[in-house]
N, C-alpha and C. Protein backbone atom coordinates (compact mmCIF):
# COMPACT_ATOMS: atom_id res chain seq x y z
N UNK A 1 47.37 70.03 83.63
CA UNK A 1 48.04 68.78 83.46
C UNK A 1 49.02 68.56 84.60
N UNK A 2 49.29 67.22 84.76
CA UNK A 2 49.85 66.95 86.28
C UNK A 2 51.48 66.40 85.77
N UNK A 3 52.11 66.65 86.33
CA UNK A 3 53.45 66.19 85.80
C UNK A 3 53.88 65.06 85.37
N UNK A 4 53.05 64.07 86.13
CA UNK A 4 52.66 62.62 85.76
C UNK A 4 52.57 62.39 84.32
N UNK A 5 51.61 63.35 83.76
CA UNK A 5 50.80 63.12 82.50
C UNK A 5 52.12 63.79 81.16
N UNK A 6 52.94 64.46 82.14
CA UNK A 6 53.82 65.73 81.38
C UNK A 6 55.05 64.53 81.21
N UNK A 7 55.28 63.73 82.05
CA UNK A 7 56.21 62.80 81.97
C UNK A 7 55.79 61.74 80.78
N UNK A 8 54.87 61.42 81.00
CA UNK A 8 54.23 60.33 79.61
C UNK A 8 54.34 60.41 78.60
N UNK A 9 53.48 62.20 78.53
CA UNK A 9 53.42 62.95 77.08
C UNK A 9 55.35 62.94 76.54
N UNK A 10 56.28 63.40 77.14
CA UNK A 10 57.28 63.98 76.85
C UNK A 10 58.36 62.99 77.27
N UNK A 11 58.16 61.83 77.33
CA UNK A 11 59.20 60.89 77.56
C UNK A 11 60.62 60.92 76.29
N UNK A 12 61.47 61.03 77.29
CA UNK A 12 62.85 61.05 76.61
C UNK A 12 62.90 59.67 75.79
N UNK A 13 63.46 60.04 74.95
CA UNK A 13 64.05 58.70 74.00
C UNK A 13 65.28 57.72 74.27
N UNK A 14 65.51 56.53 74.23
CA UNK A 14 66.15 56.00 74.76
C UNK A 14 67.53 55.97 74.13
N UNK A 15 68.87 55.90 74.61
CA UNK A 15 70.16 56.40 73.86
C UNK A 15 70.30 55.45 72.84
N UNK A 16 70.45 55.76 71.74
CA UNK A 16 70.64 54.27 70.61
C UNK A 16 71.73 54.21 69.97
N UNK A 17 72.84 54.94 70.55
CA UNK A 17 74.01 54.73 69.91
C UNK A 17 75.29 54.07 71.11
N UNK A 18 75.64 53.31 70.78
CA UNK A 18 76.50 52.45 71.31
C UNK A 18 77.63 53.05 70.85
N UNK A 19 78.80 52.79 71.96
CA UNK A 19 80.46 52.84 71.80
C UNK A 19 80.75 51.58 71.26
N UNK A 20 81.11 51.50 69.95
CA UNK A 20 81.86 49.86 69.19
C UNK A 20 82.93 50.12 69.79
N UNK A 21 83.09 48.35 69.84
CA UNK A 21 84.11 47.64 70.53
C UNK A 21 85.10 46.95 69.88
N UNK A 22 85.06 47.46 68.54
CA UNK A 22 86.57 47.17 67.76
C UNK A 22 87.40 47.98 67.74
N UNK A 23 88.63 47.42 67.26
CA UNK A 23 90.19 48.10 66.87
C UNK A 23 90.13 49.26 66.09
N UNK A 24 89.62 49.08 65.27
CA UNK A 24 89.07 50.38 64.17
C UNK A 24 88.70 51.26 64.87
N UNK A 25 87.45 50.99 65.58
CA UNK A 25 87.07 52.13 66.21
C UNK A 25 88.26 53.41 66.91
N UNK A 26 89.05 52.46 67.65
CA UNK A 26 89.92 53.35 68.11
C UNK A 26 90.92 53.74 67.46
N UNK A 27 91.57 53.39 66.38
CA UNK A 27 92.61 53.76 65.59
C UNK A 27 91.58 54.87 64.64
N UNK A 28 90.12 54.68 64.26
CA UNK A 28 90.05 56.20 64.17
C UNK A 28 89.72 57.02 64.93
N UNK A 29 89.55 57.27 65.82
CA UNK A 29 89.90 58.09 67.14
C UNK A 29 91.15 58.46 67.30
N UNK A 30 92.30 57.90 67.28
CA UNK A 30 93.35 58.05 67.29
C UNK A 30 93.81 59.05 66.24
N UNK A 31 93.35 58.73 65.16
CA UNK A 31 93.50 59.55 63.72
C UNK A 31 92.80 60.77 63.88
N UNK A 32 91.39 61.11 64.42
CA UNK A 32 91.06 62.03 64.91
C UNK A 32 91.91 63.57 65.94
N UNK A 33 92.09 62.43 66.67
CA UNK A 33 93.06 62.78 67.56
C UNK A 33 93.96 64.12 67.16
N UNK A 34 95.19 62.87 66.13
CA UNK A 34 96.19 63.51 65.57
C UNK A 34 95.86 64.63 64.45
N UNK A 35 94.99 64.76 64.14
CA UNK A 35 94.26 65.63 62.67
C UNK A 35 94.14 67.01 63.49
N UNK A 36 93.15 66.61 64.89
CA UNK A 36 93.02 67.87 65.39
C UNK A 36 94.12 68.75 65.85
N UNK A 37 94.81 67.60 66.58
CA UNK A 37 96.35 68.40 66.94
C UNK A 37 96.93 69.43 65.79
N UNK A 38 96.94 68.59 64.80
CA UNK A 38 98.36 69.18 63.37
C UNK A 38 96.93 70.39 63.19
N UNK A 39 96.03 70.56 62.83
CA UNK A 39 95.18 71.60 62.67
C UNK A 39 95.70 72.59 63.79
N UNK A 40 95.28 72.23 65.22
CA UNK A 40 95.36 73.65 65.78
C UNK A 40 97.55 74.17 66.01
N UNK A 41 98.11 73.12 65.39
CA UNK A 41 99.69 73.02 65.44
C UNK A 41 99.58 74.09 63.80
N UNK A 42 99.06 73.85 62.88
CA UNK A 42 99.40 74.91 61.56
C UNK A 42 98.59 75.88 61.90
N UNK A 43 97.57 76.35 62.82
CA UNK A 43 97.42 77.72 63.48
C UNK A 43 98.30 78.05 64.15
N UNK A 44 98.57 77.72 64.77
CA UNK A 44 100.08 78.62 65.55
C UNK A 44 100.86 78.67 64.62
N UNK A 45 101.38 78.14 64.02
CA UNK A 45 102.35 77.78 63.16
C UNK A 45 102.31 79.55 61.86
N UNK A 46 100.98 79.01 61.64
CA UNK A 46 100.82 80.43 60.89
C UNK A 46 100.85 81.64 61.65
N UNK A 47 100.23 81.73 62.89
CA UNK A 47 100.44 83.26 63.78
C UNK A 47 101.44 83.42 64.26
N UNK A 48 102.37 82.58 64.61
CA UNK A 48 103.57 82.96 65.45
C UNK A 48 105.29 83.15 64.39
N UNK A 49 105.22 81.97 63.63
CA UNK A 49 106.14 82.34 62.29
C UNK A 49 106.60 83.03 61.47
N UNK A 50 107.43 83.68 61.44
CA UNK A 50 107.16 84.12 59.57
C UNK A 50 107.06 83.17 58.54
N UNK A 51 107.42 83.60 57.22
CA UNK A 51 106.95 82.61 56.02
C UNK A 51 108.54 81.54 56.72
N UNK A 52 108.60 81.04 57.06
CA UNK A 52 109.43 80.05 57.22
C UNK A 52 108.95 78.96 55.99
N UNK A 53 110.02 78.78 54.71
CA UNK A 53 109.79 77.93 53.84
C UNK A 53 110.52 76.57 53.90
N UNK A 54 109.58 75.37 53.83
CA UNK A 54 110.32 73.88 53.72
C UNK A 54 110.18 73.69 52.25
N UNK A 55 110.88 73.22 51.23
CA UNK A 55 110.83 72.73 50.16
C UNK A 55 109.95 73.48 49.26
N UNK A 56 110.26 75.10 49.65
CA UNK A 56 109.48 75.84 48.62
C UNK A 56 108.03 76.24 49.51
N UNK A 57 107.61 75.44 50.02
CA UNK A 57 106.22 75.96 50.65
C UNK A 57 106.48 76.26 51.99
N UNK A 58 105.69 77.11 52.54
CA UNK A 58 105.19 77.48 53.66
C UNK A 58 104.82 76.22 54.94
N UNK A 59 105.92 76.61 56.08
CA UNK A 59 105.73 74.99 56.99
C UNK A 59 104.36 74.82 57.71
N UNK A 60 103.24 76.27 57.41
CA UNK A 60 101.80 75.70 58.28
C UNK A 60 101.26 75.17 57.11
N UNK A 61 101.36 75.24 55.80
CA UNK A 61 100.75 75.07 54.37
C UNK A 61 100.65 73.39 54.86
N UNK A 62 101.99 72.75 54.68
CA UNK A 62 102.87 71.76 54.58
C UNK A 62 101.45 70.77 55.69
N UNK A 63 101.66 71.58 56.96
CA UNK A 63 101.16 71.04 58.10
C UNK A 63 99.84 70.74 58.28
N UNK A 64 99.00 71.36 57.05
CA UNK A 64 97.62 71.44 56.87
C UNK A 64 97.54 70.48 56.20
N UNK A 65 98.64 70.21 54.98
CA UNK A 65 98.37 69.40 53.93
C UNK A 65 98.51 67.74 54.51
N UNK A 66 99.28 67.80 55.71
CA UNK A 66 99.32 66.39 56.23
C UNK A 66 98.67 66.01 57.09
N UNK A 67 97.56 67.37 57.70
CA UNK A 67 96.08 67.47 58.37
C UNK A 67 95.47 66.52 57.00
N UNK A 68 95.13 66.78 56.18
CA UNK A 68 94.43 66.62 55.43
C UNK A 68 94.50 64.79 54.94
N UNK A 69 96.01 64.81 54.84
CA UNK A 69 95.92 63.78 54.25
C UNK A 69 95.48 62.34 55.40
N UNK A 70 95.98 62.68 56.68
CA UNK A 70 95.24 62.17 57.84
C UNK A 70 93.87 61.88 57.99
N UNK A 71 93.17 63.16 57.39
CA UNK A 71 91.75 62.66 57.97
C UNK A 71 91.05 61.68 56.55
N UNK A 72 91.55 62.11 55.35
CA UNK A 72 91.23 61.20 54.30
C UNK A 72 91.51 59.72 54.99
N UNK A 73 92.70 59.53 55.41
CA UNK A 73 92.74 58.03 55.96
C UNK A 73 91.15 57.69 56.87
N UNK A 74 91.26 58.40 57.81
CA UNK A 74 90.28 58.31 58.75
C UNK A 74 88.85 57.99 58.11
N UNK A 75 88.40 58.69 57.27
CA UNK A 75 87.07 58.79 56.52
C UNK A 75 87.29 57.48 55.57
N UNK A 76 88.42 57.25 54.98
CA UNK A 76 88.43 55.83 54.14
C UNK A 76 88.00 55.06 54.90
N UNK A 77 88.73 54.85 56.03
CA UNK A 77 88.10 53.41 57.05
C UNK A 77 87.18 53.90 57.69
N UNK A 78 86.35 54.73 57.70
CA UNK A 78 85.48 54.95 57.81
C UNK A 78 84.11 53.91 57.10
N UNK A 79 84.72 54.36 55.98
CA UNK A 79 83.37 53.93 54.57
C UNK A 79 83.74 52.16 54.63
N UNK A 80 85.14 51.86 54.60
CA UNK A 80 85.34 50.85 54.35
C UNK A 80 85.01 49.73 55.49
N UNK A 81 85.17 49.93 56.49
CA UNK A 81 84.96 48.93 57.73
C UNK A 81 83.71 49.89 58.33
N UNK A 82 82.52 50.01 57.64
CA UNK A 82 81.48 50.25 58.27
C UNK A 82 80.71 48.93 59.27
């Protein structure tokens, strides 16, 4: 077989996902963003600390928990402004 024929047979697919061009889009990106930060911020947080306690809990606990509550935002407008 000639490369010609190898090109035909095996043609790449064409890219079908587009960058949207709304506001949303980037405010969850943005939210992304910040989720990943506070994630790899309550890893350090946990290796370098001791139990340093805010209001009874643990401040990487704390820092995860507002990881968390971040990306719930993110995934809401997600579903919601599909």
């Amino acid at each position: 077989m000639t490369q010609e024929e190898l090109d035909t047979i095996w043609k790449r697919p064409e890219r079908q996902h587009r960058r949207p061009d709304n506001k949303m889009f980037m405010v969850r990106n943005v939210l992304n963003i910040v989720f990943m930060l506070s994630v790899v911020g309550a890893i350090a947080l946990y290796m370098t600390t001791p139990a340093t306690l805010l209001f009874g809990y643990p401040l990487w606990g704390l820092v995860v928990g507002l990881a968390i509550i971040i990306k719930t935002i993110e995934v809401s407008l997600r579903i919601i402004f599909r």
